[in-house]
C-alpha atoms as a PDB file:
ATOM      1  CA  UNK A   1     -61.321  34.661 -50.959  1.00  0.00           C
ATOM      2  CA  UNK A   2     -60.544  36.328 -54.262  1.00  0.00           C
ATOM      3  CA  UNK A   3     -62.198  36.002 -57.079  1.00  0.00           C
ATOM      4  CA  UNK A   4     -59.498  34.060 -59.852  1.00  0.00           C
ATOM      5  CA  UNK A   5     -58.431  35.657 -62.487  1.00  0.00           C
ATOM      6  CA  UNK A   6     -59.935  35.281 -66.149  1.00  0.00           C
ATOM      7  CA  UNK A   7     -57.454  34.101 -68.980  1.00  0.00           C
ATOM      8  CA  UNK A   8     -56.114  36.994 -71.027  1.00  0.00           C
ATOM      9  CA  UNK A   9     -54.909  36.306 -74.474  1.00  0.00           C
ATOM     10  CA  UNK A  10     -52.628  39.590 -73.488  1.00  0.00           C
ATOM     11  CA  UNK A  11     -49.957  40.502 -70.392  1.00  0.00           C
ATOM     12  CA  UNK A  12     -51.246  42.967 -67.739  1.00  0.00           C
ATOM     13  CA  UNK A  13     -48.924  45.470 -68.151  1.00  0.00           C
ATOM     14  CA  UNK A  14     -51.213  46.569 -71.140  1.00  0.00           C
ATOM     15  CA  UNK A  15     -53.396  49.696 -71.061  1.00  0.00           C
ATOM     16  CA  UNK A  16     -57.028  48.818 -70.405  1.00  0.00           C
ATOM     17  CA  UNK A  17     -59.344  49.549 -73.168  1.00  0.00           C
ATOM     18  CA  UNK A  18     -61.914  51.557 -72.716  1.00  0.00           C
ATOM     19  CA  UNK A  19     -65.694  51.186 -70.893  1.00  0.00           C
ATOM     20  CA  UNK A  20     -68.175  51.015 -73.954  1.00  0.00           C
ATOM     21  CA  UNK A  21     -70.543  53.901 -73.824  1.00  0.00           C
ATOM     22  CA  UNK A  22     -73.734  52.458 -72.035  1.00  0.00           C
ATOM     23  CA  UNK A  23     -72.176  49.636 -70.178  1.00  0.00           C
ATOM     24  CA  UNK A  24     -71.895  49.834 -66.514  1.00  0.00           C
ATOM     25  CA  UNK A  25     -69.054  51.291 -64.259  1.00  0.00           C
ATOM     26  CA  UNK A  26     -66.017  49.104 -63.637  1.00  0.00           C
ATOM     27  CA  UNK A  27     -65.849  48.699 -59.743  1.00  0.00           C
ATOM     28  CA  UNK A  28     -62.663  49.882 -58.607  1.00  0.00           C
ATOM     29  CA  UNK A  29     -61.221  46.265 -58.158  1.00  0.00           C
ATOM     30  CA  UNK A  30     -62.077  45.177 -61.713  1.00  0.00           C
ATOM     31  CA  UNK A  31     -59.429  45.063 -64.704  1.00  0.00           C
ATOM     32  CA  UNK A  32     -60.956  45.146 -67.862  1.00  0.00           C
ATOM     33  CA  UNK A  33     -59.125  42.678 -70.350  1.00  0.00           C
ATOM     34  CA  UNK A  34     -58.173  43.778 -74.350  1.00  0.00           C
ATOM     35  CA  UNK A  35     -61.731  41.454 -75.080  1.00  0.00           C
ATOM     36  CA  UNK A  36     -64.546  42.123 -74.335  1.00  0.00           C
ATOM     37  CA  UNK A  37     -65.685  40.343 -71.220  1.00  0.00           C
ATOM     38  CA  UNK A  38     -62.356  39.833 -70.167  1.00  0.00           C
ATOM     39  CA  UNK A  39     -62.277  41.453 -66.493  1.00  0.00           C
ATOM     40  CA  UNK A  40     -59.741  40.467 -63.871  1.00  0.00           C
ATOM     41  CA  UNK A  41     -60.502  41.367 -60.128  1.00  0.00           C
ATOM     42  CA  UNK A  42     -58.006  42.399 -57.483  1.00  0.00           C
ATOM     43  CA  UNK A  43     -58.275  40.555 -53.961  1.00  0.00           C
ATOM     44  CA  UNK A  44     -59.362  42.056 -51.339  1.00  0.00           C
ATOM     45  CA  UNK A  45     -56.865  43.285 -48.979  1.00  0.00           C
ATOM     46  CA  UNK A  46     -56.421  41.122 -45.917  1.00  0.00           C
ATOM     47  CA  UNK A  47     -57.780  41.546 -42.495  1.00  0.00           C
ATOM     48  CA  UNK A  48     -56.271  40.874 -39.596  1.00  0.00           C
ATOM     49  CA  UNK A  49     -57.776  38.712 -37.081  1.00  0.00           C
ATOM     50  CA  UNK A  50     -56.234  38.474 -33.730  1.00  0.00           C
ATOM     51  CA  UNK A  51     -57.801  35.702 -32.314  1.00  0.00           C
ATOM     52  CA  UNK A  52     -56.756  33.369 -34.980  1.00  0.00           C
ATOM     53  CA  UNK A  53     -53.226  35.087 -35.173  1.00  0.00           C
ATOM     54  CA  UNK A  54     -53.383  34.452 -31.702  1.00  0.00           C
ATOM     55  CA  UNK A  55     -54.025  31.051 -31.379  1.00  0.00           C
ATOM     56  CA  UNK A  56     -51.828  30.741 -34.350  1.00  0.00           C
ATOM     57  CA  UNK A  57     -49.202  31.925 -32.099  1.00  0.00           C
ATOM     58  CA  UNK A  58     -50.209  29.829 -28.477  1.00  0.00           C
ATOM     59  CA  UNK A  59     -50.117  26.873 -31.101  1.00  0.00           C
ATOM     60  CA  UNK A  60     -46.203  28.011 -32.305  1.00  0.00           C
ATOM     61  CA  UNK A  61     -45.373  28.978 -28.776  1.00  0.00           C
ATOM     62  CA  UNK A  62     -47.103  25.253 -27.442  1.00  0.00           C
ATOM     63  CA  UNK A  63     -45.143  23.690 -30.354  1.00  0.00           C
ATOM     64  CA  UNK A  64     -42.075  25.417 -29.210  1.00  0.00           C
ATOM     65  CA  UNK A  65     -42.366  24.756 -25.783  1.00  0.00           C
ATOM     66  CA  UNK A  66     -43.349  21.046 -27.019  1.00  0.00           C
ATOM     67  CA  UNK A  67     -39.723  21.161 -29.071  1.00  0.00           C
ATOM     68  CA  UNK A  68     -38.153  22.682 -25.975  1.00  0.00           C
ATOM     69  CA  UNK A  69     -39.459  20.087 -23.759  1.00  0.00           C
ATOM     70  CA  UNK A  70     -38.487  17.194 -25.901  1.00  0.00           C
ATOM     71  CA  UNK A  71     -35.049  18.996 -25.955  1.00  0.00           C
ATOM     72  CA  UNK A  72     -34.993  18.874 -22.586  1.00  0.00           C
ATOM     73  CA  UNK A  73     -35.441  15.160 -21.662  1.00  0.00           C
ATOM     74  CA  UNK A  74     -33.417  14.231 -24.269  1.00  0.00           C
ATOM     75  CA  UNK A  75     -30.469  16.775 -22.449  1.00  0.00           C
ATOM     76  CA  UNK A  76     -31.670  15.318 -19.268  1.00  0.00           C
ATOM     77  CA  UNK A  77     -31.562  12.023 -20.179  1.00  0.00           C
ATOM     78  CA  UNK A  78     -28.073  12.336 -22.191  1.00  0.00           C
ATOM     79  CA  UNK A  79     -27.290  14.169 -18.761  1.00  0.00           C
ATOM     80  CA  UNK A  80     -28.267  11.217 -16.138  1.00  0.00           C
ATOM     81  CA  UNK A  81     -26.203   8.289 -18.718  1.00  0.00           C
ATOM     82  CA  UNK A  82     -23.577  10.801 -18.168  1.00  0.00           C
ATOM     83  CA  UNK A  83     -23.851  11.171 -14.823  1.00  0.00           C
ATOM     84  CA  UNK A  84     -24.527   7.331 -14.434  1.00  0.00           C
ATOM     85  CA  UNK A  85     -21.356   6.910 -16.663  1.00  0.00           C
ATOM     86  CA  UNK A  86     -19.641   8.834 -13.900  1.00  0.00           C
ATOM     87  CA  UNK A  87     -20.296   7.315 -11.215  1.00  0.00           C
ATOM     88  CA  UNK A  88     -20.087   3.573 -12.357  1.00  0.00           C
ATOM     89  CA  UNK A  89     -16.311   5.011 -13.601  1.00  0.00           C
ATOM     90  CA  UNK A  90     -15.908   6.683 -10.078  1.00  0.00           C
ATOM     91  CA  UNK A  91     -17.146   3.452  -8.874  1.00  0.00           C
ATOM     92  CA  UNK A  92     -14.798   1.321 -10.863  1.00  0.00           C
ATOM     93  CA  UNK A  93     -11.718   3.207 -10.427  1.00  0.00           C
ATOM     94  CA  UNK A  94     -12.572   2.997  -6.441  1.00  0.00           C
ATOM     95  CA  UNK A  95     -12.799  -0.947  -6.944  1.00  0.00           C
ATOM     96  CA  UNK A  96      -9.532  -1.073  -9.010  1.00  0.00           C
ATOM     97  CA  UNK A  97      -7.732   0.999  -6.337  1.00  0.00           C
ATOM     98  CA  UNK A  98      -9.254  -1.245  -3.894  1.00  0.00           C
ATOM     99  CA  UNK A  99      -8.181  -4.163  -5.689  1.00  0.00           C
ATOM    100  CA  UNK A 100      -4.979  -2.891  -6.361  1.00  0.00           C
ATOM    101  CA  UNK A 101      -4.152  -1.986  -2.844  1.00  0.00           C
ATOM    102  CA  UNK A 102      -5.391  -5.277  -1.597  1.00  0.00           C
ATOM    103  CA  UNK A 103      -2.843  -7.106  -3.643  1.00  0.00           C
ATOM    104  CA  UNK A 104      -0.016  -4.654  -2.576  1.00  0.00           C
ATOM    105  CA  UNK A 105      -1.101  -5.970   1.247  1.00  0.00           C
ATOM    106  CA  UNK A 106      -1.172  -9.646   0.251  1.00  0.00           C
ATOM    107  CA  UNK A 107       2.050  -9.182  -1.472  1.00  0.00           C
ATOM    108  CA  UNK A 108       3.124  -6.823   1.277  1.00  0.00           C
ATOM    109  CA  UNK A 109       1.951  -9.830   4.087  1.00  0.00           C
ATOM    110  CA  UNK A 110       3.306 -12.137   2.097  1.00  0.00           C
ATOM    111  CA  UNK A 111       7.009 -10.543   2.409  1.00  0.00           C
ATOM    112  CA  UNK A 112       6.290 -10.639   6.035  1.00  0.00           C
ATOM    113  CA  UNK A 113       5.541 -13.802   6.714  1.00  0.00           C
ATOM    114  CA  UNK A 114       8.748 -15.020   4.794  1.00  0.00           C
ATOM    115  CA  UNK A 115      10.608 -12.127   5.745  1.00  0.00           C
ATOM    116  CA  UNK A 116       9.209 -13.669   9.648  1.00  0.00           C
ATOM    117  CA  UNK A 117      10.309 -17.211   9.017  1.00  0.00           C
ATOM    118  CA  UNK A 118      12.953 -16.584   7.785  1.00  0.00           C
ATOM    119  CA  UNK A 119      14.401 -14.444  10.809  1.00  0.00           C
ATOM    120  CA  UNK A 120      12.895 -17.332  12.800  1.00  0.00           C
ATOM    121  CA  UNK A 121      15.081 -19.816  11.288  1.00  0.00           C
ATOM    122  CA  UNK A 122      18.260 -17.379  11.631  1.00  0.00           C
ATOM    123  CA  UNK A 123      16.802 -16.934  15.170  1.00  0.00           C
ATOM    124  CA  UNK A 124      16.713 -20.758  15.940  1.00  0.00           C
ATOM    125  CA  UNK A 125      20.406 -21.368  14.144  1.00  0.00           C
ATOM    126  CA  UNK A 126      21.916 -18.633  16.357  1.00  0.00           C
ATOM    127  CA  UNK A 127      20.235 -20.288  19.324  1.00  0.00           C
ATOM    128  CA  UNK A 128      21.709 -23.621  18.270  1.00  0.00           C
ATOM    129  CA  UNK A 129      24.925 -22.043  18.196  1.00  0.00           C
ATOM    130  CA  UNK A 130      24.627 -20.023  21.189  1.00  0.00           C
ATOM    131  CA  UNK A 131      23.924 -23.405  23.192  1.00  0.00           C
ATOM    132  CA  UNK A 132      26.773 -25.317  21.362  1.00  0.00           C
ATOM    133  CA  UNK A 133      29.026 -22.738  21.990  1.00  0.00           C
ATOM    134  CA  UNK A 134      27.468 -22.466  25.905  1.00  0.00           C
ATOM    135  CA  UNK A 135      28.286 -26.316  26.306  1.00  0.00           C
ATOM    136  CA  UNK A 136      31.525 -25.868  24.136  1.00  0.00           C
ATOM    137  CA  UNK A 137      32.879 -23.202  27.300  1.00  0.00           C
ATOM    138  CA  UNK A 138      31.156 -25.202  29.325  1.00  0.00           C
ATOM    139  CA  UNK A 139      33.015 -28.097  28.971  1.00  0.00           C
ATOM    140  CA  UNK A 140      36.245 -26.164  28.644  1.00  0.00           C
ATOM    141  CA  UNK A 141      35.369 -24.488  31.874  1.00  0.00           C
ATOM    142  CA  UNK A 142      35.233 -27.638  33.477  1.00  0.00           C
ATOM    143  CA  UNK A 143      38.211 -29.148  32.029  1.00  0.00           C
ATOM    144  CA  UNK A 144      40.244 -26.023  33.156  1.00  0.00           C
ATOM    145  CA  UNK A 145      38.846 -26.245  36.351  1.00  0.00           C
ATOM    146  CA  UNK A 146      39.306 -30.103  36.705  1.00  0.00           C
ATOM    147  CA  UNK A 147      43.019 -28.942  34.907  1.00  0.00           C
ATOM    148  CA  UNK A 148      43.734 -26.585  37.569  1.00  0.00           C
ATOM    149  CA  UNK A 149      42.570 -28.757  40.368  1.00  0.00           C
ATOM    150  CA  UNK A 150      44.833 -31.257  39.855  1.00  0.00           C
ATOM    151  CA  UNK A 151      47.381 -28.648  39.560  1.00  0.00           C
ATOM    152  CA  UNK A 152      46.649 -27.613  42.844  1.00  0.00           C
ATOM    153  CA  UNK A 153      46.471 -31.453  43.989  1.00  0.00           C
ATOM    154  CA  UNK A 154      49.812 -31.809  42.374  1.00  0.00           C
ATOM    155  CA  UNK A 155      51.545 -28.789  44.169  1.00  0.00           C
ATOM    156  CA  UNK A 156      49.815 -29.500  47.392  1.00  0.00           C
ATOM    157  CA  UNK A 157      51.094 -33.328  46.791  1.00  0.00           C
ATOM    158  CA  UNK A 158      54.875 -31.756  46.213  1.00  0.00           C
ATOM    159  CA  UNK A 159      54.779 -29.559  49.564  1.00  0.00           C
ATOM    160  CA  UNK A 160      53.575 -32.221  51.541  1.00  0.00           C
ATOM    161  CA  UNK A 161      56.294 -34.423  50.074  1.00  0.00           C
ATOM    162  CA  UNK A 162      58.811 -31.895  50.478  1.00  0.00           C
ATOM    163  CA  UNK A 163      57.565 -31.180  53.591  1.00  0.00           C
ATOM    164  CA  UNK A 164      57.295 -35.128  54.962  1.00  0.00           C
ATOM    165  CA  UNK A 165      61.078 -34.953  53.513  1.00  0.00           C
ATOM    166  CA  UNK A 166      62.256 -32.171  55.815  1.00  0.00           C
ATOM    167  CA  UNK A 167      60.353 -33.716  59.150  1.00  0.00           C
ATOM    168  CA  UNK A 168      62.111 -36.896  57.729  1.00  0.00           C
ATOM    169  CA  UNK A 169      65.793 -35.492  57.261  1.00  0.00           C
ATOM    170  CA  UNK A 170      64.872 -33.417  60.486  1.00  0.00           C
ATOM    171  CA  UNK A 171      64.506 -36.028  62.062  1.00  0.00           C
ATOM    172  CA  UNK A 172      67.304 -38.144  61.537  1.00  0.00           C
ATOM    173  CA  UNK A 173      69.452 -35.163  62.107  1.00  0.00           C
ATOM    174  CA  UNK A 174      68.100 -35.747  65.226  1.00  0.00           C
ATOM    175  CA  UNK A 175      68.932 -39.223  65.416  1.00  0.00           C
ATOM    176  CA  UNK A 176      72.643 -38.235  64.222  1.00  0.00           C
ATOM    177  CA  UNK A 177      72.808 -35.753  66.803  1.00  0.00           C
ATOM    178  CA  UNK A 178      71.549 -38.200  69.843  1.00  0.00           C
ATOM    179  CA  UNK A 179      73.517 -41.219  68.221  1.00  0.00           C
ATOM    180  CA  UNK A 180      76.270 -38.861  68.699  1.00  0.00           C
ATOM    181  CA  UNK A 181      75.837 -37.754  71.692  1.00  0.00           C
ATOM    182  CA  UNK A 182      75.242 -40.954  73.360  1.00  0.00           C
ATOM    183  CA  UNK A 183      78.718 -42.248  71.596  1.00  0.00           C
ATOM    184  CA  UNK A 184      80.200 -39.554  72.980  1.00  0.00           C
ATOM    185  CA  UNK A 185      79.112 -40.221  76.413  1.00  0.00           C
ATOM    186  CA  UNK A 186      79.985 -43.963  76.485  1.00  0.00           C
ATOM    187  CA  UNK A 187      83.531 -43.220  74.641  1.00  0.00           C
ATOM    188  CA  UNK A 188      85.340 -41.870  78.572  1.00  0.00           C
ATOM    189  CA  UNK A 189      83.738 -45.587  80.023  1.00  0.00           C
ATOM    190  CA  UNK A 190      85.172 -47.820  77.175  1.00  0.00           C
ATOM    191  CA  UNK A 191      88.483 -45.711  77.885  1.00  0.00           C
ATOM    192  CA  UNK A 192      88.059 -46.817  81.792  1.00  0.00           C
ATOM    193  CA  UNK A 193      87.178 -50.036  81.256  1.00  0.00           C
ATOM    194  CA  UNK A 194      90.616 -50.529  78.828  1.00  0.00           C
ATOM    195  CA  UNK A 195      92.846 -48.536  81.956  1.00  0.00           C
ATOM    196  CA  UNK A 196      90.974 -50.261  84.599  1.00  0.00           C
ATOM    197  CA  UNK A 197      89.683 -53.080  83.881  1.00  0.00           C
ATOM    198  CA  UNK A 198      88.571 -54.080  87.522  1.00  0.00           C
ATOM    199  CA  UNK A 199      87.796 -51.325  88.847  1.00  0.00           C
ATOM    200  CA  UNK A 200      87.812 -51.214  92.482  1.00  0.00           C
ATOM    201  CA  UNK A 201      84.890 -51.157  94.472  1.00  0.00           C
END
């Protein structure tokens, strides 16, 4: 340690005064003051020691790597929230695309399933009109059949009058013809019987 300095009444920067003849040699680190008794002594230059210096320096470097490490947690830490943050919003997004999709097949389903009934009630009209119209031929089917059968019973009817008519008129011809040919035959006896009415024997 150095020694501290005496008050001077004076600055530094003036000249010493001279060593009184007699008194002892200033050592080379003493400054002699303007009174007497009035010395001031220059440190000692320092000396370095390594091992302190050094341990000096382990305890910067520990503090550093202290600083470093705190630094590092809180970066890791700031890190894993982050990632965290991530992957709850990766996890969220997922769930409202999930949800979102699920609603677009409910609604989707739900479009079916009228969409469905209401082809099924198209579906069961048509059928009721396909079997209406089905009995509708139907029964005109049968009434032009039942139509053209009596047609047919009608014209069959008319040739078997029209034929019962011609055996009829054929056969009174036939009657004419005998009646006349029998009159015919019994005309040359009425004639004989008027000439000769005995006739002999």
């Amino acid at each position: 340690m150095a020694a501290p300095l005496q008050p001077r009444s004076q600055p530094c920067a003036q000249p010493a005064a001279q060593p009184q003849p007699g008194a002892p040699a200033p050592r080379c680190r003493d400054i002699t003051g303007p009174m007497p008794h009035a010395v001031a002594v220059i440190p000692k230059p320092y000396k370095k020691n390594t091992l302190e210096e050094e341990i000096l320096a382990e305890r910067a470097r520990e503090g550093d790597r202290r600083e470093y490490a705190r630094e590092l947690r809180v970066f890791q830490h700031y890190r894993n929230v982050c990632d965290w943050q991530k992957s709850r919003e990766h996890k969220w997004v997922h769930r409202v695309a999930e949800e979102k999709v699920r609603a677009k097949m409910r609604d989707y389903l739900e479009e079916i399933d009228v969409r469905r009934d209401r082809l099924r009630e198209l579906l069961e009209e048509e059928e009721i009109k396909y079997f209406a119209e089905m009995d509708t031929l139907a029964e005109m089917e049968a009434q032009d059949k039942e139509a053209k059968m009596k047609e047919q019973i009608k014209l069959l009817r008319e040739k078997r009058e029209r034929e019962r008519q011609q055996q009829v008129a054929e056969k009174r011809e036939q009657q004419f013809r005998s009646s006349q040919r029998s009159g015919q035959l019994q005309e040359p006896n009425v004639a004989l019987k008027e000439v000769c009415p005995n006739p002999v024997s």
